[in-house]
N, C-alpha and C. Protein backbone atom coordinates (compact mmCIF):
# COMPACT_ATOMS: atom_id res chain seq x y z
N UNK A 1 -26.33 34.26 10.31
CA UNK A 1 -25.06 33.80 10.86
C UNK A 1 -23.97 34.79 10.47
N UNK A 2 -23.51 35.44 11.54
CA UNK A 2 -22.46 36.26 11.56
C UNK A 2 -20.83 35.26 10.98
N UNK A 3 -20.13 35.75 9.59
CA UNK A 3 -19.18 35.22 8.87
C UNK A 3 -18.39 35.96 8.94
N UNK A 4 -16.89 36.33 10.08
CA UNK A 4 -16.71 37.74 10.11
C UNK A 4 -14.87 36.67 9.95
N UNK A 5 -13.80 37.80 9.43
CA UNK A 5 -12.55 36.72 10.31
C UNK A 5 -12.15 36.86 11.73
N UNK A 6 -12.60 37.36 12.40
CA UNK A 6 -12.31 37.36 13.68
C UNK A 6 -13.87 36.29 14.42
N UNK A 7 -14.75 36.01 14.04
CA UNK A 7 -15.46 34.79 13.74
C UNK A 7 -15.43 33.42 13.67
N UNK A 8 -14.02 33.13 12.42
CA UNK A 8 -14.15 32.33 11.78
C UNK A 8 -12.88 31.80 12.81
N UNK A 9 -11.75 32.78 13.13
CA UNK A 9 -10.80 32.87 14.09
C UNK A 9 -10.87 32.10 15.33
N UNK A 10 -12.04 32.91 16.06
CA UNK A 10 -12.21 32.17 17.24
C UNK A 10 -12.98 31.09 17.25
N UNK A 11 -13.95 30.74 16.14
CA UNK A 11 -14.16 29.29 15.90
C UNK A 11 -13.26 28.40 15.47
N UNK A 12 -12.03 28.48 14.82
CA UNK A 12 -11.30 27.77 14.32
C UNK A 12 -10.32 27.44 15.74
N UNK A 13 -10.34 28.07 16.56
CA UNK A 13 -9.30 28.54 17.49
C UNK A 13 -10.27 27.21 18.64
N UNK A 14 -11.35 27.72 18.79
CA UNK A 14 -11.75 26.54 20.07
C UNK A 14 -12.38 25.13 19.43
N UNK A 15 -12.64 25.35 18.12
CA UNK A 15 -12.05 23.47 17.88
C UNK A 15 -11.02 23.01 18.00
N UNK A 16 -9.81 23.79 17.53
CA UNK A 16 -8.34 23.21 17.97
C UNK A 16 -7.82 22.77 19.09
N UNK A 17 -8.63 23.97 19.89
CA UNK A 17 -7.60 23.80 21.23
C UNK A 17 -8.85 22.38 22.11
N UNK A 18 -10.25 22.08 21.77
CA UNK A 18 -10.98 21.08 22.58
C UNK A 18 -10.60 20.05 21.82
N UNK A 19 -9.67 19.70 20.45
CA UNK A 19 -9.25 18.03 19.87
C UNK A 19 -7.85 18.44 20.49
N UNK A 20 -7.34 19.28 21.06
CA UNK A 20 -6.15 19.05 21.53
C UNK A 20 -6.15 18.58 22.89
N UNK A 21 -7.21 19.48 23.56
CA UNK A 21 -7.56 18.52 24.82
C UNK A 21 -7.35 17.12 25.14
N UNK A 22 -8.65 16.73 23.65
CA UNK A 22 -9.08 15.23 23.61
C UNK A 22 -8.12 14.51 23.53
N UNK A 23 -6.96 14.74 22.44
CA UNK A 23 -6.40 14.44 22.13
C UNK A 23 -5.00 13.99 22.97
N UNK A 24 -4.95 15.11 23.94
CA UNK A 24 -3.03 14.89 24.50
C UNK A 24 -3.85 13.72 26.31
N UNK A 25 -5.25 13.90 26.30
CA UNK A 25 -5.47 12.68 27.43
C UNK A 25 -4.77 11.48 27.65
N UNK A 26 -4.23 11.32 28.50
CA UNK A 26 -4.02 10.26 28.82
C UNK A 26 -2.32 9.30 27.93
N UNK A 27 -1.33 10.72 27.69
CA UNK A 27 -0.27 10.68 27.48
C UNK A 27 0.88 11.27 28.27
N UNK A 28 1.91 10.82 28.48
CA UNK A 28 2.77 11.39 29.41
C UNK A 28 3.29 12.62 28.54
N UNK A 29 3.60 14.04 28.91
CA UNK A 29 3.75 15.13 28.19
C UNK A 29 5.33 14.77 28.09
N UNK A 30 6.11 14.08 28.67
CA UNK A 30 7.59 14.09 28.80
C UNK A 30 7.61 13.09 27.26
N UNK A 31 6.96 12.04 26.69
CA UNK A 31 6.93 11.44 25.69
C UNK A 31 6.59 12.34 24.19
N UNK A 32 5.84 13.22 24.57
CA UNK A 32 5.23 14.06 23.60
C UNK A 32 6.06 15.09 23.11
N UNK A 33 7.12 15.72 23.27
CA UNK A 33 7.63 16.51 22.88
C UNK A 33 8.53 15.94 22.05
N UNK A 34 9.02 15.03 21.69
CA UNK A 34 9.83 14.72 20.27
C UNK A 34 8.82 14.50 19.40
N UNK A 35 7.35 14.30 18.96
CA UNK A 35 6.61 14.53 18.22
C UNK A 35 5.97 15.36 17.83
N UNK A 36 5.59 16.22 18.83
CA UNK A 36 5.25 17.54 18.82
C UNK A 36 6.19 18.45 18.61
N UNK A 37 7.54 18.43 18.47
CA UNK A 37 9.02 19.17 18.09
C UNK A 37 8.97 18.39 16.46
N UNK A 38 8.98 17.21 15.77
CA UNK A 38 9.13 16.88 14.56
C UNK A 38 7.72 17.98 14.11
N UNK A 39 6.50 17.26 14.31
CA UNK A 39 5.72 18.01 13.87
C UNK A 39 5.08 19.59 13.60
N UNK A 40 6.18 20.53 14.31
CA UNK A 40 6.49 21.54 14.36
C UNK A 40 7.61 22.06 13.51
N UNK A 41 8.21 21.40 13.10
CA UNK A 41 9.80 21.28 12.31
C UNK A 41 9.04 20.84 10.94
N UNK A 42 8.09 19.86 10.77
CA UNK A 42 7.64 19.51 9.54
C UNK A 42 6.51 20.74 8.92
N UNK A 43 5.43 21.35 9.94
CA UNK A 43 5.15 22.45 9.28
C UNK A 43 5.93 23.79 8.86
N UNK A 44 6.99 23.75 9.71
CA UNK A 44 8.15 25.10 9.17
C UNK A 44 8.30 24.96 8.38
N UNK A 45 8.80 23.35 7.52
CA UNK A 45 9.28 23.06 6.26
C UNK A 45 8.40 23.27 4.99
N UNK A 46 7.21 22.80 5.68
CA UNK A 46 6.20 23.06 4.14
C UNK A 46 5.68 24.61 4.23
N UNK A 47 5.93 25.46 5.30
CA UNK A 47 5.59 27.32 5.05
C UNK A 47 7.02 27.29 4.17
N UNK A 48 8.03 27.15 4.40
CA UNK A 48 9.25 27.56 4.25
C UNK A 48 9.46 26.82 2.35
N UNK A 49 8.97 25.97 1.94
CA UNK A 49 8.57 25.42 0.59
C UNK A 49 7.36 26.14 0.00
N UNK A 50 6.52 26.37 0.25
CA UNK A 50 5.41 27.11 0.19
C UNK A 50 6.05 28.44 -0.24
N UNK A 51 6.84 29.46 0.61
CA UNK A 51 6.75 30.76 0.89
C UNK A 51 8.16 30.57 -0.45
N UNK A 52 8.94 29.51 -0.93
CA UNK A 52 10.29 29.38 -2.22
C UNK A 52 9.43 29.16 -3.38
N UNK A 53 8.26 28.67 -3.45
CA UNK A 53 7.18 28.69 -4.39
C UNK A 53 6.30 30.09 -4.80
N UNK A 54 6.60 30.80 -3.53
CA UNK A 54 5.37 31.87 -4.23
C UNK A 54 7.47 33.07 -4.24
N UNK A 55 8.00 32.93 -4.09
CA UNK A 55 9.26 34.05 -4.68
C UNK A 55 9.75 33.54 -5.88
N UNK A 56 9.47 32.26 -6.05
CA UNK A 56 9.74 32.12 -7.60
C UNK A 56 8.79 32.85 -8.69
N UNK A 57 7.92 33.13 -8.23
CA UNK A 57 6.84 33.90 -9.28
C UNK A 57 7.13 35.35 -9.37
N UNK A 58 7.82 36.08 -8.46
CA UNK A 58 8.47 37.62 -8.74
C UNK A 58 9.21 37.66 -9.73
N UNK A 59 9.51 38.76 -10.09
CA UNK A 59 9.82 39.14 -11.90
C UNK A 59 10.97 40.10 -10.96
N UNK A 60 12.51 39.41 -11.06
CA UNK A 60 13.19 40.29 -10.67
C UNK A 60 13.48 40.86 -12.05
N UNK A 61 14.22 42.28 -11.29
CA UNK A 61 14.17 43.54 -12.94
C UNK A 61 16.04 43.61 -12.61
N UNK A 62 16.75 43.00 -12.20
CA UNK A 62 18.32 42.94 -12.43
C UNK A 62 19.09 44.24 -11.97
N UNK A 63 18.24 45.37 -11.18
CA UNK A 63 18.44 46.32 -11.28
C UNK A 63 19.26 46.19 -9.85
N UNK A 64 18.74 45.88 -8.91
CA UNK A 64 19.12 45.25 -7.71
C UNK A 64 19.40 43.81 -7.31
N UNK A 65 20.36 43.64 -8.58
CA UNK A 65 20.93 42.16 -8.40
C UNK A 65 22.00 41.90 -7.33
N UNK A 66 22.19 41.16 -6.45
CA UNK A 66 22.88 41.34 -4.96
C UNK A 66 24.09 40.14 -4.96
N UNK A 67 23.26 39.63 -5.60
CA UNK A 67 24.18 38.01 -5.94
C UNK A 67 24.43 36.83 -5.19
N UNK A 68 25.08 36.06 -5.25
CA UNK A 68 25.06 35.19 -4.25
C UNK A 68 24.66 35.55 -2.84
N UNK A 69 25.51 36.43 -2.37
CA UNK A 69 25.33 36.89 -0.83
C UNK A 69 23.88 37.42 -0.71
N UNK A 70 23.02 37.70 -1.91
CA UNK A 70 21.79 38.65 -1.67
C UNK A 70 20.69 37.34 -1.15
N UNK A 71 21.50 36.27 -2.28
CA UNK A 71 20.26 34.45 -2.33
C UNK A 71 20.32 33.80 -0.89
N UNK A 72 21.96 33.90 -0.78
CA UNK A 72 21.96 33.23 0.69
C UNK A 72 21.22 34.17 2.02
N UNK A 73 21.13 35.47 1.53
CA UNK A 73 20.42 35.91 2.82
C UNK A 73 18.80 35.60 3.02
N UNK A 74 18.81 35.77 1.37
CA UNK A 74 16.80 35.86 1.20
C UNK A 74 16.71 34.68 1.84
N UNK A 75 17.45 33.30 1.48
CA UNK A 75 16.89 32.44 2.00
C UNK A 75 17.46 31.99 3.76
N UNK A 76 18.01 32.69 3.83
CA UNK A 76 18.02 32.53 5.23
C UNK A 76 17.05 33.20 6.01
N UNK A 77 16.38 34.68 5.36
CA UNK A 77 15.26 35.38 5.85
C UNK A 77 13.90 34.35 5.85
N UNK A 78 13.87 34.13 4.74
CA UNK A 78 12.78 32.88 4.60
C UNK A 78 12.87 31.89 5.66
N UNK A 79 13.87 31.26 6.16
CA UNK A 79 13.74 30.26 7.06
C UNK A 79 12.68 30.83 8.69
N UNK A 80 13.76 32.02 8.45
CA UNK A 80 13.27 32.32 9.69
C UNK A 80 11.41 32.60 9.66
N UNK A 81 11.15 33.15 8.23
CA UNK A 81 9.86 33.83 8.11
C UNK A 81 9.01 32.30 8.21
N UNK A 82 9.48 31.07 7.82
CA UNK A 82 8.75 30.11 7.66
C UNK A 82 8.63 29.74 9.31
N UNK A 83 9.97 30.04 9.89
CA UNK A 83 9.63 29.11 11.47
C UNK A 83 8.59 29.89 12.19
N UNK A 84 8.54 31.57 11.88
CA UNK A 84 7.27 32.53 13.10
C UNK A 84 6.03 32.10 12.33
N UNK A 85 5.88 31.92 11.45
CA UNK A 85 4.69 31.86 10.18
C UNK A 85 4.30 30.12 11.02
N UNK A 86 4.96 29.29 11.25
CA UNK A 86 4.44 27.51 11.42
C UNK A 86 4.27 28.11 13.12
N UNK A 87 4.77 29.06 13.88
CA UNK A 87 4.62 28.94 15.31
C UNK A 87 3.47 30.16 16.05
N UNK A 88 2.89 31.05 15.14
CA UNK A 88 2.26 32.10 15.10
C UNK A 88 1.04 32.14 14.30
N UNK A 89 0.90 31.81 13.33
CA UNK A 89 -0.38 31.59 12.54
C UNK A 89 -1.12 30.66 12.67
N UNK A 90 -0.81 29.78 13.43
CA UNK A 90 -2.43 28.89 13.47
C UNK A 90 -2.75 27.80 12.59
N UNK A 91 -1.87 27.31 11.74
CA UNK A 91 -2.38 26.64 10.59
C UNK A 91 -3.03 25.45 10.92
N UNK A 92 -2.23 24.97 11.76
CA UNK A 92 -3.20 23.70 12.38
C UNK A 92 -2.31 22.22 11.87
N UNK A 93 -1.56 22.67 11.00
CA UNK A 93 -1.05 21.17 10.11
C UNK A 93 -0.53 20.49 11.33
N UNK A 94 0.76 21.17 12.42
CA UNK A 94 1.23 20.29 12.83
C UNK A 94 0.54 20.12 13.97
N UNK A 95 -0.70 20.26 14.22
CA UNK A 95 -1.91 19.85 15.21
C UNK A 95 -1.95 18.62 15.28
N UNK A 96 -2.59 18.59 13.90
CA UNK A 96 -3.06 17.55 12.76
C UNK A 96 -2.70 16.54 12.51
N UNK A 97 -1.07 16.59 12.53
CA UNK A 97 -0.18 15.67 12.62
C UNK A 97 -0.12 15.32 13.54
N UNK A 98 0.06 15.85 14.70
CA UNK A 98 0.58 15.20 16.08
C UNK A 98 -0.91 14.24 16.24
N UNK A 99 -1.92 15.11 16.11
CA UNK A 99 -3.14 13.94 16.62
C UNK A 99 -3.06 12.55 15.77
N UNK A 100 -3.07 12.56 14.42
CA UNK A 100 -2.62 11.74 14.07
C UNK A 100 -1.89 10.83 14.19
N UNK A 101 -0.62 11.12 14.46
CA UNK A 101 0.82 10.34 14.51
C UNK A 101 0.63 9.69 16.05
N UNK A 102 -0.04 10.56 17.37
CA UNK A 102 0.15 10.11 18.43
C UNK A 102 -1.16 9.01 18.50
N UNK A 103 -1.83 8.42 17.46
CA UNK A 103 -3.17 7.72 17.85
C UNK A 103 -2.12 5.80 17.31
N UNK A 104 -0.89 6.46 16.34
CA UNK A 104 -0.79 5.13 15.70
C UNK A 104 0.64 4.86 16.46
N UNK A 105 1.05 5.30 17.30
CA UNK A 105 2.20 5.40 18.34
C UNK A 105 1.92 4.40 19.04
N UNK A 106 3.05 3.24 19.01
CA UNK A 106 2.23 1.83 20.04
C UNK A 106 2.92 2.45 21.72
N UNK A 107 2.09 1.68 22.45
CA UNK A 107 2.09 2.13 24.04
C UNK A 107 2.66 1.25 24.62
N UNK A 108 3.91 1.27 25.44
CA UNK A 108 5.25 0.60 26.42
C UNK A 108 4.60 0.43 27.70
């Protein structure tokens, strides 16, 4: 059995997209987009917590201390790095969620 990441990629890639299939059947797509918009907004948040967790572990050396204006930018860079990172990488969380959330969604 070939274990390659471009492998593991496109296997990970066509289970997602056949429970997304399964999954968005038999829902109106005009209902689905305020859940599928939270759940897209909720994985930005945990890359974007995630990605303030791993810059706390750098050893700044004070040499290039920027200061306030340097914090408010990093973390404004971060936001952005968290929103391409939840809409470009694949993670699957807010898949995950939506299948989830849309199974316990009562029906009008």
């Amino acid at each position: 059995m070939d274990i390659t990441a471009a492998g593991m990629s496109s296997f990970m890639n066509s289970s997602v997209d056949s429970s997304v299939a399964a999954g968005v059947r038999g829902t109106k797509s005009g209902e689905d987009a305020p859940l599928r918009e939270a759940t897209k907004d909720f994985e930005s948040l945990f890359v974007k917590q995630m990605l303030n967790s791993m810059k706390k572990t750098i050893n700044k050396s004070g040499l290039l201390d920027g200061g306030m204006g340097q914090e408010i930018f990093e973390d404004m860079l971060y936001d952005e790095y968290a929103e391409k990172i939840a809409e470009t990488a694949n993670l699957g969380i807010s898949e995950m969620m939506y299948q989830q959330l849309s199974t316990q969604r009562p029906v009008f």
